[in-house]
PDB file of N, CA and C in Angstrom:
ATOM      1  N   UNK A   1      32.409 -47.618 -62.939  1.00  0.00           N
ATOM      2  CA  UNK A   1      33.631 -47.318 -63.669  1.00  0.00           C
ATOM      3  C   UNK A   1      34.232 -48.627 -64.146  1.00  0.00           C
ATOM      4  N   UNK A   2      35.150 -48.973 -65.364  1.00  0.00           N
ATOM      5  CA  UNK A   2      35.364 -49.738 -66.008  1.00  0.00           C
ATOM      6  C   UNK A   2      36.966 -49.873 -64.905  1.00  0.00           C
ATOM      7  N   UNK A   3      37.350 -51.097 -65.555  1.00  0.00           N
ATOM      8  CA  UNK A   3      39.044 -51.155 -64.753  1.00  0.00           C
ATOM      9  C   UNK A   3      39.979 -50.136 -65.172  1.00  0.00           C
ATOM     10  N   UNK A   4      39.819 -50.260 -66.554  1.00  0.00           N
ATOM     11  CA  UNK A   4      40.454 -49.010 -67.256  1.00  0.00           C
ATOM     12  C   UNK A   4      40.474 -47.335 -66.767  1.00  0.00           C
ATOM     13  N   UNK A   5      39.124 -47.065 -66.540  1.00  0.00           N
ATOM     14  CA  UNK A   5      39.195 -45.876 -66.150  1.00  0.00           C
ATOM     15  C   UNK A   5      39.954 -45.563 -64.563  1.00  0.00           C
ATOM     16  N   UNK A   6      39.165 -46.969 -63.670  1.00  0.00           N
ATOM     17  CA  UNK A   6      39.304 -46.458 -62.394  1.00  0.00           C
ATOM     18  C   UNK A   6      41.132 -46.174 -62.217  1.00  0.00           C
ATOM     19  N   UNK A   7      41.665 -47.460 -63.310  1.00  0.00           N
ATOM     20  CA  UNK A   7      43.267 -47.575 -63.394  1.00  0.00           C
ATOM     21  C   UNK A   7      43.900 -46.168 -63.945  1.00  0.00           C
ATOM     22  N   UNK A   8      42.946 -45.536 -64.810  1.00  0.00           N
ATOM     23  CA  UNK A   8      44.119 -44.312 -65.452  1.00  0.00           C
ATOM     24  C   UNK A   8      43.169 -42.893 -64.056  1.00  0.00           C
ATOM     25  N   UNK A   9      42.340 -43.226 -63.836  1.00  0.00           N
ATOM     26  CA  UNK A   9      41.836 -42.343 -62.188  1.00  0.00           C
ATOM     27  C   UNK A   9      42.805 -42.224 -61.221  1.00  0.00           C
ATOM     28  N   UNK A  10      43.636 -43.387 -61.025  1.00  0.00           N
ATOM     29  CA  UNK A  10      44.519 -43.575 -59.691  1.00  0.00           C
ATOM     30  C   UNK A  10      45.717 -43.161 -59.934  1.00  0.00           C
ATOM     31  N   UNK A  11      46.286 -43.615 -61.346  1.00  0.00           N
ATOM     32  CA  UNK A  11      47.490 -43.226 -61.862  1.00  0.00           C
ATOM     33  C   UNK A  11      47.214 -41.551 -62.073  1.00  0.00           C
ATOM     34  N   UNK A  12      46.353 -40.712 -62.239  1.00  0.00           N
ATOM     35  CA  UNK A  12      46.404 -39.333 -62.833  1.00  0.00           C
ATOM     36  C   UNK A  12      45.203 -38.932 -61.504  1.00  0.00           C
ATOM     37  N   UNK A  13      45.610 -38.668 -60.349  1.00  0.00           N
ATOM     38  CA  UNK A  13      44.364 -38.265 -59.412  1.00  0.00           C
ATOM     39  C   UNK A  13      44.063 -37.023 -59.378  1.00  0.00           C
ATOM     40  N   UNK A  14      44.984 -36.212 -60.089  1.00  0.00           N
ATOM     41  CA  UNK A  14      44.846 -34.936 -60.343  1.00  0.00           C
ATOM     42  C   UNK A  14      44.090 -34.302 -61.217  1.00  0.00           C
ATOM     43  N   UNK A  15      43.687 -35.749 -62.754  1.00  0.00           N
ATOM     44  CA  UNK A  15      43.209 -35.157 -63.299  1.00  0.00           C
ATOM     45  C   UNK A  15      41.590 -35.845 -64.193  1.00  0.00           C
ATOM     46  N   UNK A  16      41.774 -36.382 -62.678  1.00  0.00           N
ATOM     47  CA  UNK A  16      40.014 -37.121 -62.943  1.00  0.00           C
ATOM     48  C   UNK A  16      38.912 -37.059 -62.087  1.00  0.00           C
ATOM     49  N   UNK A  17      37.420 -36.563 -62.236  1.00  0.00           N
ATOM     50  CA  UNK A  17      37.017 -36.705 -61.174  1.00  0.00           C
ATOM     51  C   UNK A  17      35.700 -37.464 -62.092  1.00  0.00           C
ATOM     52  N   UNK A  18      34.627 -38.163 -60.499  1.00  0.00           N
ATOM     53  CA  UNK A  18      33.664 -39.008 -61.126  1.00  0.00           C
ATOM     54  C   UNK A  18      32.210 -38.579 -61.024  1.00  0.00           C
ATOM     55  N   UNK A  19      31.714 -38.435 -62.265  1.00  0.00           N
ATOM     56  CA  UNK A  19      30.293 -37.694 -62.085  1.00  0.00           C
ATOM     57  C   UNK A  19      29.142 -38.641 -62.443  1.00  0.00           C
ATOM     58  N   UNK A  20      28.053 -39.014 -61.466  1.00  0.00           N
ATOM     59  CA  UNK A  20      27.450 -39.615 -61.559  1.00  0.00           C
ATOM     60  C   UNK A  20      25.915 -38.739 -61.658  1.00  0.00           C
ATOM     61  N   UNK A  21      25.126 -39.546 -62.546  1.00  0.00           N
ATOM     62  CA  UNK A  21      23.683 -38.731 -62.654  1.00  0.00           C
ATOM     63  C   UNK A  21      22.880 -40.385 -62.216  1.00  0.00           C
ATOM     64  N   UNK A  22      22.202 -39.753 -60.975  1.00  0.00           N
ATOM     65  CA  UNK A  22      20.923 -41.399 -60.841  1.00  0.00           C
ATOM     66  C   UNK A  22      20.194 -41.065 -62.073  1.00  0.00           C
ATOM     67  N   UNK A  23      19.844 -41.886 -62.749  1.00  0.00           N
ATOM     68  CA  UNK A  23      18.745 -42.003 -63.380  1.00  0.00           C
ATOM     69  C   UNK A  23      17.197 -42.508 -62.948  1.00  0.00           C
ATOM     70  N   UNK A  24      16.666 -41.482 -63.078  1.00  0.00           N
ATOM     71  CA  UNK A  24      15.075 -41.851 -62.635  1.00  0.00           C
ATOM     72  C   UNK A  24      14.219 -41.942 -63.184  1.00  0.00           C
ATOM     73  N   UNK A  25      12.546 -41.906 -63.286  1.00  0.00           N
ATOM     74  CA  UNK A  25      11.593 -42.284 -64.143  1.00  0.00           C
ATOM     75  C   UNK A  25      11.270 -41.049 -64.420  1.00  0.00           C
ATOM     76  N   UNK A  26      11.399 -39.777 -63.608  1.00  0.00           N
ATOM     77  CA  UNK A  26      11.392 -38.321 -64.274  1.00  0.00           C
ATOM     78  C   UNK A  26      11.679 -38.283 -65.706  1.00  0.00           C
ATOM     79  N   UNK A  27      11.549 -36.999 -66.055  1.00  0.00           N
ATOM     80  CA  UNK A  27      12.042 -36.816 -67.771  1.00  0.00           C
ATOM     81  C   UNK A  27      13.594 -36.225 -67.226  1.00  0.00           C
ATOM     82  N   UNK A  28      14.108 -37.017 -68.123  1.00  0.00           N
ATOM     83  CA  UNK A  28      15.376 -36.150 -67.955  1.00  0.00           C
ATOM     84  C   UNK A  28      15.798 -35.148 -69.111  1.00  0.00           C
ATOM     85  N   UNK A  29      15.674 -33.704 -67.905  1.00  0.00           N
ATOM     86  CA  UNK A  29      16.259 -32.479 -69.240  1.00  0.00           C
ATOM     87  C   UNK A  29      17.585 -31.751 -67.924  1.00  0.00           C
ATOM     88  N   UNK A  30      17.944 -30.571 -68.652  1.00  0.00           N
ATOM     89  CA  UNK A  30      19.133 -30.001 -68.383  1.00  0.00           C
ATOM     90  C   UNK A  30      19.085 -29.572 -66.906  1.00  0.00           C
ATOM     91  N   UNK A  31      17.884 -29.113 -66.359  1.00  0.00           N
ATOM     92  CA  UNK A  31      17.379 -28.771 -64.732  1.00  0.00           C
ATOM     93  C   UNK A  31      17.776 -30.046 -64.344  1.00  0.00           C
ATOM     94  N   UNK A  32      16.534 -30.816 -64.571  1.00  0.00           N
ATOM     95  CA  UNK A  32      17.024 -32.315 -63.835  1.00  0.00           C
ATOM     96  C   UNK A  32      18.266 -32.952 -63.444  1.00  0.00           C
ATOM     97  N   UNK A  33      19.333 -33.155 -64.325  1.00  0.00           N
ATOM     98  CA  UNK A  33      20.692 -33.047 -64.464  1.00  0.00           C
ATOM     99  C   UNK A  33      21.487 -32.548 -63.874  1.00  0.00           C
ATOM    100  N   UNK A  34      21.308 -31.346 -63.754  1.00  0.00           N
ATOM    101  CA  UNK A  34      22.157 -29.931 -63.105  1.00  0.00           C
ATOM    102  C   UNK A  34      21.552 -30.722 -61.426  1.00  0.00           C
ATOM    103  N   UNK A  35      20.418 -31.024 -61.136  1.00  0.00           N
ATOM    104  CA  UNK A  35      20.000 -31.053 -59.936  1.00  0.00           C
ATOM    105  C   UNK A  35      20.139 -32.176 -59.294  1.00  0.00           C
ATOM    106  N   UNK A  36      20.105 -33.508 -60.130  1.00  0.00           N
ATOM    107  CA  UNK A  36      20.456 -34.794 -59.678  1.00  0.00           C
ATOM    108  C   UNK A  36      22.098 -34.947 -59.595  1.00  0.00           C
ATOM    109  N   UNK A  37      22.992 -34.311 -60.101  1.00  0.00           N
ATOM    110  CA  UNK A  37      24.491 -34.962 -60.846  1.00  0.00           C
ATOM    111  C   UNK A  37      25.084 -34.328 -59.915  1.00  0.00           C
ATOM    112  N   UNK A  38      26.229 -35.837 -59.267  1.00  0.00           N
ATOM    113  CA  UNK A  38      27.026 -35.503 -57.947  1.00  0.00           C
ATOM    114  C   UNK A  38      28.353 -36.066 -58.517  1.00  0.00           C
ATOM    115  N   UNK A  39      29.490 -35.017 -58.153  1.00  0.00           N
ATOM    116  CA  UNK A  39      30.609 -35.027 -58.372  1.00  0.00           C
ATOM    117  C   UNK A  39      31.527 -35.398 -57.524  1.00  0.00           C
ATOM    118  N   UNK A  40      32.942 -35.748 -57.583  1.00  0.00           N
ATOM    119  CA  UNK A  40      33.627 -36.566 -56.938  1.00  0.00           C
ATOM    120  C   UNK A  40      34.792 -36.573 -57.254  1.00  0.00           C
ATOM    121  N   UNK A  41      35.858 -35.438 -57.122  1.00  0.00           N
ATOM    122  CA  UNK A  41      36.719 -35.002 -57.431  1.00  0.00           C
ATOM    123  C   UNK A  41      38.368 -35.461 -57.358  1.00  0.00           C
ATOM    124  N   UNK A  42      37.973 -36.506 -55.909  1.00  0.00           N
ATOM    125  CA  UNK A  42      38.864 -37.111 -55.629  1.00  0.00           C
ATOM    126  C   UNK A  42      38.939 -38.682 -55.773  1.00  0.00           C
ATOM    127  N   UNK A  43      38.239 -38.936 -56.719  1.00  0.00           N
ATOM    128  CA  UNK A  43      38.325 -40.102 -56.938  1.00  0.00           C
ATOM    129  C   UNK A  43      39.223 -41.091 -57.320  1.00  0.00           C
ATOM    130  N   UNK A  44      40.540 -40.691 -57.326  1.00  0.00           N
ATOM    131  CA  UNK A  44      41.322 -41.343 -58.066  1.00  0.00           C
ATOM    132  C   UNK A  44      42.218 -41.552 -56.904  1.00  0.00           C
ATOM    133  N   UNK A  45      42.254 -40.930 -55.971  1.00  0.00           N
ATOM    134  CA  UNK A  45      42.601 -40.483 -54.060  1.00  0.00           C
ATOM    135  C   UNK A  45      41.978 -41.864 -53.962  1.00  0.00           C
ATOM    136  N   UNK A  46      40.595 -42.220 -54.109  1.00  0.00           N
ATOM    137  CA  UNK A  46      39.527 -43.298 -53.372  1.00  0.00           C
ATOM    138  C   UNK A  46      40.029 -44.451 -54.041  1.00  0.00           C
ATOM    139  N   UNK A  47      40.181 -44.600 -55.428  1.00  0.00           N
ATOM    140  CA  UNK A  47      40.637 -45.864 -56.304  1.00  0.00           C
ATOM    141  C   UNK A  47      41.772 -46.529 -55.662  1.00  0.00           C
ATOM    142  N   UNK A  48      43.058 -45.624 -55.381  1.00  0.00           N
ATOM    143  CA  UNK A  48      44.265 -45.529 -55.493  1.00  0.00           C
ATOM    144  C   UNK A  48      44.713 -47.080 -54.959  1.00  0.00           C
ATOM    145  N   UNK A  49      44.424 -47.259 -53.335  1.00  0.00           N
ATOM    146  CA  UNK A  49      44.747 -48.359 -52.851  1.00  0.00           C
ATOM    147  C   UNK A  49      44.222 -49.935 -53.667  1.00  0.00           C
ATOM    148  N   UNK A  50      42.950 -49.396 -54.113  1.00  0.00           N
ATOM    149  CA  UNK A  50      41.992 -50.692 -54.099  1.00  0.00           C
ATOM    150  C   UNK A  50      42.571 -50.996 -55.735  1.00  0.00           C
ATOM    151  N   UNK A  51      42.923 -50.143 -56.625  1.00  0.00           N
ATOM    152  CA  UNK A  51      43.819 -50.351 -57.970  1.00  0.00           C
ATOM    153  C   UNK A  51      45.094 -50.784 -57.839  1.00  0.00           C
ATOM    154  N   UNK A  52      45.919 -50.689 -56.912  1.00  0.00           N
ATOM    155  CA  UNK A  52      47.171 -51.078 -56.700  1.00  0.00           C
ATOM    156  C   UNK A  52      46.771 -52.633 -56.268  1.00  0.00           C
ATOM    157  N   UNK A  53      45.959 -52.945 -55.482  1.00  0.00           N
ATOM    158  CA  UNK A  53      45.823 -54.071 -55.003  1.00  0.00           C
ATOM    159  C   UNK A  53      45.229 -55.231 -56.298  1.00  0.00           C
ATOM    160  N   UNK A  54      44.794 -54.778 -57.373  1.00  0.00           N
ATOM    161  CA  UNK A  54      43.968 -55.415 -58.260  1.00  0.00           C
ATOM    162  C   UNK A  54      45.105 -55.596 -59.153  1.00  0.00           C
ATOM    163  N   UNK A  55      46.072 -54.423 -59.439  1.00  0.00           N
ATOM    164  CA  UNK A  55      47.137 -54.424 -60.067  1.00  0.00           C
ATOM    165  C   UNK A  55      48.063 -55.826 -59.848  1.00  0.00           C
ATOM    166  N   UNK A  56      48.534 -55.783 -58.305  1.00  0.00           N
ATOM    167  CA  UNK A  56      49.458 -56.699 -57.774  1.00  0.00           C
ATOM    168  C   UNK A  56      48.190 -58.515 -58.228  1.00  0.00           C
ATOM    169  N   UNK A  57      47.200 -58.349 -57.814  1.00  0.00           N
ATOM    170  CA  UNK A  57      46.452 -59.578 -58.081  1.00  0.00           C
ATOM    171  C   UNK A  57      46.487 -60.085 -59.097  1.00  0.00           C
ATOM    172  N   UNK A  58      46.607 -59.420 -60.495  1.00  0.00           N
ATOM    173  CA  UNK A  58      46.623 -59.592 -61.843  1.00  0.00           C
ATOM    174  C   UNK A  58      47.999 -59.856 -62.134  1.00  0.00           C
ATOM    175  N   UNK A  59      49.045 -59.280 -61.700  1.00  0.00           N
ATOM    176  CA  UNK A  59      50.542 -59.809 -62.065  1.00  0.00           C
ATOM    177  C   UNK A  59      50.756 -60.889 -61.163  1.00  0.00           C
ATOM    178  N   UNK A  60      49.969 -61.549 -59.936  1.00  0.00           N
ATOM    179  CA  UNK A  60      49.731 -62.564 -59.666  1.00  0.00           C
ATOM    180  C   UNK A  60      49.450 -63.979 -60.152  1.00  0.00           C
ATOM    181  N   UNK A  61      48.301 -63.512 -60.813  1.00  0.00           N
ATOM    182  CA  UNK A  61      48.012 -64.386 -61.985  1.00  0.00           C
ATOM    183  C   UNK A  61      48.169 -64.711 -62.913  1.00  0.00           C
ATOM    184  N   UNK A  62      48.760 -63.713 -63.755  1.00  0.00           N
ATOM    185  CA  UNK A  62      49.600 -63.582 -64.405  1.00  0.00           C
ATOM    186  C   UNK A  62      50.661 -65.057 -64.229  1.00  0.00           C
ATOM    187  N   UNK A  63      51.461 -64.542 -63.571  1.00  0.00           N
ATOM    188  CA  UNK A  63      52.648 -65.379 -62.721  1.00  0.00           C
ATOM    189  C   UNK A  63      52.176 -66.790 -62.909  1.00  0.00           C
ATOM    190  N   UNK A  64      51.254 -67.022 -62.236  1.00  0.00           N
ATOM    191  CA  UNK A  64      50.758 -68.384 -61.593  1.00  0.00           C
ATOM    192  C   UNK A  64      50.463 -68.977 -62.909  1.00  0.00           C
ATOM    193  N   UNK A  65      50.136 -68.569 -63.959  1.00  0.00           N
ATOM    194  CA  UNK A  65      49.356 -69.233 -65.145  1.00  0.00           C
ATOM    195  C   UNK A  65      50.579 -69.289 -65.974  1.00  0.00           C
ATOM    196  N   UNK A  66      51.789 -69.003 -65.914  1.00  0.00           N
ATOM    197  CA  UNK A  66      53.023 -69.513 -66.345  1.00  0.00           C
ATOM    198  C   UNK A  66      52.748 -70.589 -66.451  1.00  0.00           C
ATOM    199  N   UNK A  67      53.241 -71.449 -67.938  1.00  0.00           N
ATOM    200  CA  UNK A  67      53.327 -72.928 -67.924  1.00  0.00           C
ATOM    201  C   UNK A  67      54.580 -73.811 -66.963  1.00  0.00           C
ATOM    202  N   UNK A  68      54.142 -74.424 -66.442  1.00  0.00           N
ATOM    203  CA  UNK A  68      55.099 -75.378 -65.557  1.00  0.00           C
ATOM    204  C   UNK A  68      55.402 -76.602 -66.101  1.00  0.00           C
ATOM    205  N   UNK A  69      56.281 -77.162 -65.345  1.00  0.00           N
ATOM    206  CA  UNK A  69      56.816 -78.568 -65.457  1.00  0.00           C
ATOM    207  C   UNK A  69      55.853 -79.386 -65.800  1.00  0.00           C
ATOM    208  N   UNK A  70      54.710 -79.222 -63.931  1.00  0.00           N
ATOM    209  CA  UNK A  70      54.274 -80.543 -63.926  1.00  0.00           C
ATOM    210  C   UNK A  70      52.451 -80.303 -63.870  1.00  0.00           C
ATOM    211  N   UNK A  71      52.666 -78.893 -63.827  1.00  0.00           N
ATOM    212  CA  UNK A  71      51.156 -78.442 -63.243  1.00  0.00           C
ATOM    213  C   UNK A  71      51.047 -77.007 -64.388  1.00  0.00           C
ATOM    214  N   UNK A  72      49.842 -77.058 -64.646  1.00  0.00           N
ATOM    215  CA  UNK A  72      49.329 -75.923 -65.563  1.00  0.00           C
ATOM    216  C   UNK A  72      48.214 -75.094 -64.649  1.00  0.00           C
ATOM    217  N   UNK A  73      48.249 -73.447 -64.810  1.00  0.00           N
ATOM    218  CA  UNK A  73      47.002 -73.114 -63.972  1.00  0.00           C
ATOM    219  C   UNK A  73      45.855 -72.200 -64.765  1.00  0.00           C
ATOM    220  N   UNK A  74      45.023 -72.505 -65.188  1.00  0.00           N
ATOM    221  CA  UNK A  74      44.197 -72.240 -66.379  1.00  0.00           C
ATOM    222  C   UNK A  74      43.091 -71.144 -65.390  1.00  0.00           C
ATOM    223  N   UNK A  75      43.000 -70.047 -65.455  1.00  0.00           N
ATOM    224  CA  UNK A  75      42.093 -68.851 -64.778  1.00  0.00           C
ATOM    225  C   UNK A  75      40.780 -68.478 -66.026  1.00  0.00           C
ATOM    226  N   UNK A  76      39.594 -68.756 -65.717  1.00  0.00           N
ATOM    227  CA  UNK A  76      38.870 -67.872 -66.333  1.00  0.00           C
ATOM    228  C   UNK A  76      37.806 -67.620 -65.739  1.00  0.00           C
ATOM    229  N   UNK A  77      37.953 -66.413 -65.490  1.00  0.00           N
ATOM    230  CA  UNK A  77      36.614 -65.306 -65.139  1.00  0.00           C
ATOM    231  C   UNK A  77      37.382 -65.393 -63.292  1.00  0.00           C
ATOM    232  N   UNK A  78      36.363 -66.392 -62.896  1.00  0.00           N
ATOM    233  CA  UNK A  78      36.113 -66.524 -61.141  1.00  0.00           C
ATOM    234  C   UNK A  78      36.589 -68.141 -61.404  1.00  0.00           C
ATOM    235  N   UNK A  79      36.819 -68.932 -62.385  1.00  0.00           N
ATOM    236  CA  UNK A  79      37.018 -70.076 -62.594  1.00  0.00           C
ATOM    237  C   UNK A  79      38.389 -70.820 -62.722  1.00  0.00           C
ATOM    238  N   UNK A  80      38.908 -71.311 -61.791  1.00  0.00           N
ATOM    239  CA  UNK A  80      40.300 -71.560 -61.798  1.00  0.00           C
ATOM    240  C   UNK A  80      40.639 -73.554 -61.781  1.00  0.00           C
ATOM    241  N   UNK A  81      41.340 -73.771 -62.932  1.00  0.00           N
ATOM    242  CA  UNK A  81      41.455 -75.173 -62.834  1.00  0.00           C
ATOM    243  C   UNK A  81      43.318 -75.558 -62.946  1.00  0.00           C
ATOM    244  N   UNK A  82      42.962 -76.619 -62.714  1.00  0.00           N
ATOM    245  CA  UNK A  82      44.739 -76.965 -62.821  1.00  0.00           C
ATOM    246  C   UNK A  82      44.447 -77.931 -63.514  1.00  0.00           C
ATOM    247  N   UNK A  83      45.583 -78.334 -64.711  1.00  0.00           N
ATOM    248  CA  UNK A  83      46.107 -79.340 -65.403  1.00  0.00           C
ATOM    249  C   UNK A  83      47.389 -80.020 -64.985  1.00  0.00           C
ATOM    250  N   UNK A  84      46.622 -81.119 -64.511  1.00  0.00           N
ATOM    251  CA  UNK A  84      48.039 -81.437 -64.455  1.00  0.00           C
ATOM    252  C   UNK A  84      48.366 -82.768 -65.246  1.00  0.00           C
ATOM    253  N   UNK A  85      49.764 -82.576 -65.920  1.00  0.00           N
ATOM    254  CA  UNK A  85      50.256 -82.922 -67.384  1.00  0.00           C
ATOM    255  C   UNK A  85      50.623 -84.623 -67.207  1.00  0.00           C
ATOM    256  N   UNK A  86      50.394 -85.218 -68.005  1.00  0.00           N
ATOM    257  CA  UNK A  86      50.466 -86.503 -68.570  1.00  0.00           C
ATOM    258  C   UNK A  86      51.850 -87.079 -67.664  1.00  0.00           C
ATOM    259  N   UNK A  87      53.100 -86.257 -68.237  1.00  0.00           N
ATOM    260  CA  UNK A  87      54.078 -87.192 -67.385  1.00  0.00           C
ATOM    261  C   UNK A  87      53.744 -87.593 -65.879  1.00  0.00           C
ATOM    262  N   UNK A  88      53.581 -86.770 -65.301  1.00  0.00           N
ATOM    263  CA  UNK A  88      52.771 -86.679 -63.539  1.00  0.00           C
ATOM    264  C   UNK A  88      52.328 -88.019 -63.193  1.00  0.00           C
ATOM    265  N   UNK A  89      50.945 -88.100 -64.301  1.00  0.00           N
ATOM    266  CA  UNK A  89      49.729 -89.288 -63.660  1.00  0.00           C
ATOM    267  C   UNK A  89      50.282 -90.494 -64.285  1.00  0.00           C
ATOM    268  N   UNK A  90      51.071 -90.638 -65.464  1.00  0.00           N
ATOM    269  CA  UNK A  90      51.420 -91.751 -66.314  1.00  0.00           C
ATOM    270  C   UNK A  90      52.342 -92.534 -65.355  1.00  0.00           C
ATOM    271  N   UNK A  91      52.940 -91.740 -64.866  1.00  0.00           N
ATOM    272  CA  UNK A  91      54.225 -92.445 -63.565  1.00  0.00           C
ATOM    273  C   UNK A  91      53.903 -92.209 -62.375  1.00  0.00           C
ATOM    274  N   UNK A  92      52.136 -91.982 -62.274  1.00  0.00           N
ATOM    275  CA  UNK A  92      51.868 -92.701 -60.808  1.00  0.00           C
ATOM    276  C   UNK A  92      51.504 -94.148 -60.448  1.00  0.00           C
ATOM    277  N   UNK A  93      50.808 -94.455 -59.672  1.00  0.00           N
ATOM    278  CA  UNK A  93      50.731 -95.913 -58.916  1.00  0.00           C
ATOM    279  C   UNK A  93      49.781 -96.415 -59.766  1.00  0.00           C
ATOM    280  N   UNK A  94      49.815 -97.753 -60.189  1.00  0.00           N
ATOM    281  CA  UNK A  94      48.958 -98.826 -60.721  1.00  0.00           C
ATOM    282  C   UNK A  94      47.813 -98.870 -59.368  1.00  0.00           C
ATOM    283  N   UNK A  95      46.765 -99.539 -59.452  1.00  0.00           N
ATOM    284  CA  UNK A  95      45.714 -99.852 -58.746  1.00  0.00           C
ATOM    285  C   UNK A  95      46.085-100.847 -57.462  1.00  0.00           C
ATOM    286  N   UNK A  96      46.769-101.329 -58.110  1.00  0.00           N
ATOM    287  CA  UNK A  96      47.309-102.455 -56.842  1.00  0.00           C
ATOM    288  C   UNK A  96      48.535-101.946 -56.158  1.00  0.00           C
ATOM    289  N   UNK A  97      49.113-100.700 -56.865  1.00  0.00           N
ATOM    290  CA  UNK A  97      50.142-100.383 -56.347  1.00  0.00           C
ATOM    291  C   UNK A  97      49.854 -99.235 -54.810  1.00  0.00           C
ATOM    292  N   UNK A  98      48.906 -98.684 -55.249  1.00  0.00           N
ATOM    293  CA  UNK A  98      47.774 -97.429 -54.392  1.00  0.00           C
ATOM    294  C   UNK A  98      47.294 -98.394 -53.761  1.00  0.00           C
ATOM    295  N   UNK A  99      46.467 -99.525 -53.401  1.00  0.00           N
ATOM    296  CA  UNK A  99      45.753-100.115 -52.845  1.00  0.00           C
ATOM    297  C   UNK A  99      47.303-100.525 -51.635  1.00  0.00           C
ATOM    298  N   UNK A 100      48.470-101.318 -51.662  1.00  0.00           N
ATOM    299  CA  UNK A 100      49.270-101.259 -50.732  1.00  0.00           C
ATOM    300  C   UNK A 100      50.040 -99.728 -50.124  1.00  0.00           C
ATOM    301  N   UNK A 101      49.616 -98.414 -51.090  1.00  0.00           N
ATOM    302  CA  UNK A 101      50.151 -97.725 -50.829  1.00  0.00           C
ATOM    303  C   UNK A 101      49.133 -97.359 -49.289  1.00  0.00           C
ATOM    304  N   UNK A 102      47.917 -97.282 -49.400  1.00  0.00           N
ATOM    305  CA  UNK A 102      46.495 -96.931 -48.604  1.00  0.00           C
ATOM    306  C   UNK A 102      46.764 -97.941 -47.605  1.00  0.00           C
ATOM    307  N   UNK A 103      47.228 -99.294 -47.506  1.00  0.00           N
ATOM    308  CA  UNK A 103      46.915-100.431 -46.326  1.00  0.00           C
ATOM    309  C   UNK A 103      48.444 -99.731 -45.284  1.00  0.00           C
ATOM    310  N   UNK A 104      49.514 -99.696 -46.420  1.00  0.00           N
ATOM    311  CA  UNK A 104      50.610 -98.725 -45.489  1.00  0.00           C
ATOM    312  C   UNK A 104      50.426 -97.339 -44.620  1.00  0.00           C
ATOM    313  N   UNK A 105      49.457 -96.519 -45.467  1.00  0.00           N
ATOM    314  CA  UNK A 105      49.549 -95.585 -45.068  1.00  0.00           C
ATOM    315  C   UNK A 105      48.876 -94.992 -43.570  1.00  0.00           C
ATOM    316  N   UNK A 106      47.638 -95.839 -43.665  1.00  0.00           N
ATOM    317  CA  UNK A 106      46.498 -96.436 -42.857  1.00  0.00           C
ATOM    318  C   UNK A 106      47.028 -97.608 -41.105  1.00  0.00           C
ATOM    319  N   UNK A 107      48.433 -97.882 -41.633  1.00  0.00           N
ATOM    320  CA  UNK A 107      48.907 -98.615 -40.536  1.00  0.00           C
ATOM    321  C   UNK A 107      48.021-100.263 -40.697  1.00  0.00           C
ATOM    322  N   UNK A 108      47.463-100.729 -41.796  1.00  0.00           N
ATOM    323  CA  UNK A 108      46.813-101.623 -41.925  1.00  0.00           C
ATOM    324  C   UNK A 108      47.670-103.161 -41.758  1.00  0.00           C
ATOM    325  N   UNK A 109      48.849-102.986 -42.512  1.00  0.00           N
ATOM    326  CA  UNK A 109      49.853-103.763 -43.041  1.00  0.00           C
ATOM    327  C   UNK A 109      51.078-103.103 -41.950  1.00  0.00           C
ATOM    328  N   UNK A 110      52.085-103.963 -41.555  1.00  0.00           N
ATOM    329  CA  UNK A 110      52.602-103.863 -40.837  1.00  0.00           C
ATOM    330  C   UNK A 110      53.644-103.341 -41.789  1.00  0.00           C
ATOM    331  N   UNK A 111      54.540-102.124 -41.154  1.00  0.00           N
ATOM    332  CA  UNK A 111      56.007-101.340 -42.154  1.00  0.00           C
ATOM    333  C   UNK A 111      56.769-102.528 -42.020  1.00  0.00           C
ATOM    334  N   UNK A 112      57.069-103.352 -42.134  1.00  0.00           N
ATOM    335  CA  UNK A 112      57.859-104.510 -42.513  1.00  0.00           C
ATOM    336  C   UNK A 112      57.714-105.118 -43.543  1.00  0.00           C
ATOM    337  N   UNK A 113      56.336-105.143 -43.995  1.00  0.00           N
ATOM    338  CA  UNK A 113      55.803-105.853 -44.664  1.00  0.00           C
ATOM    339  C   UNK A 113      56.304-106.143 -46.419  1.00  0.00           C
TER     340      UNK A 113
END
């Protein structure tokens, strides 16, 4: 089932059910059909939780991919990256500035120093 369907399945459980035919290497005619094809009446009963939960995940992301201040969150597919924007890194530490930040942080250099 597509998102679409399983989504208008859960929202209307009354008035969807799911019919599946296996397909096999048989010929398929109208016997075959009638004899393989299993129905599923309550399917939209079975969706219900697992669509609400996909629902809330997507207005999740939704959310999260709001442009920000300082951080951007770019989603595609299973692929999630962050940008994070020019002002941020431009007004972080010079090389020498990180290099005393690391000897401090490390207890290398004495906090007096």
């Amino acid at each position: 089932m597509s998102g679409r369907q399983g989504g208008k399945a859960a929202a209307s459980r009354d008035a969807f059910a799911l019919c599946v035919v296996p397909l096999t290497e048989e010929q398929i005619d109208p016997s075959t059909i009638r004899q393989a094809a299993r129905f599923v009446p309550d399917i939209g009963d079975r969706l219900k939780e697992r669509v609400d939960t996909i629902n809330a995940l997507q207005e999740l992301v939704a959310e999260a991919t709001i442009s920000a201040d300082d951080v951007d969150v770019l989603v595609d597919g299973s692929e999630i990256h962050y940008r994070v924007k020019q002002p941020v890194w431009t007004s972080g530490l010079d090389f020498g500035e990180f290099v005393d930040f690391l000897l401090h942080f490390f207890g290398a250099v004495p906090s007096d120093h």
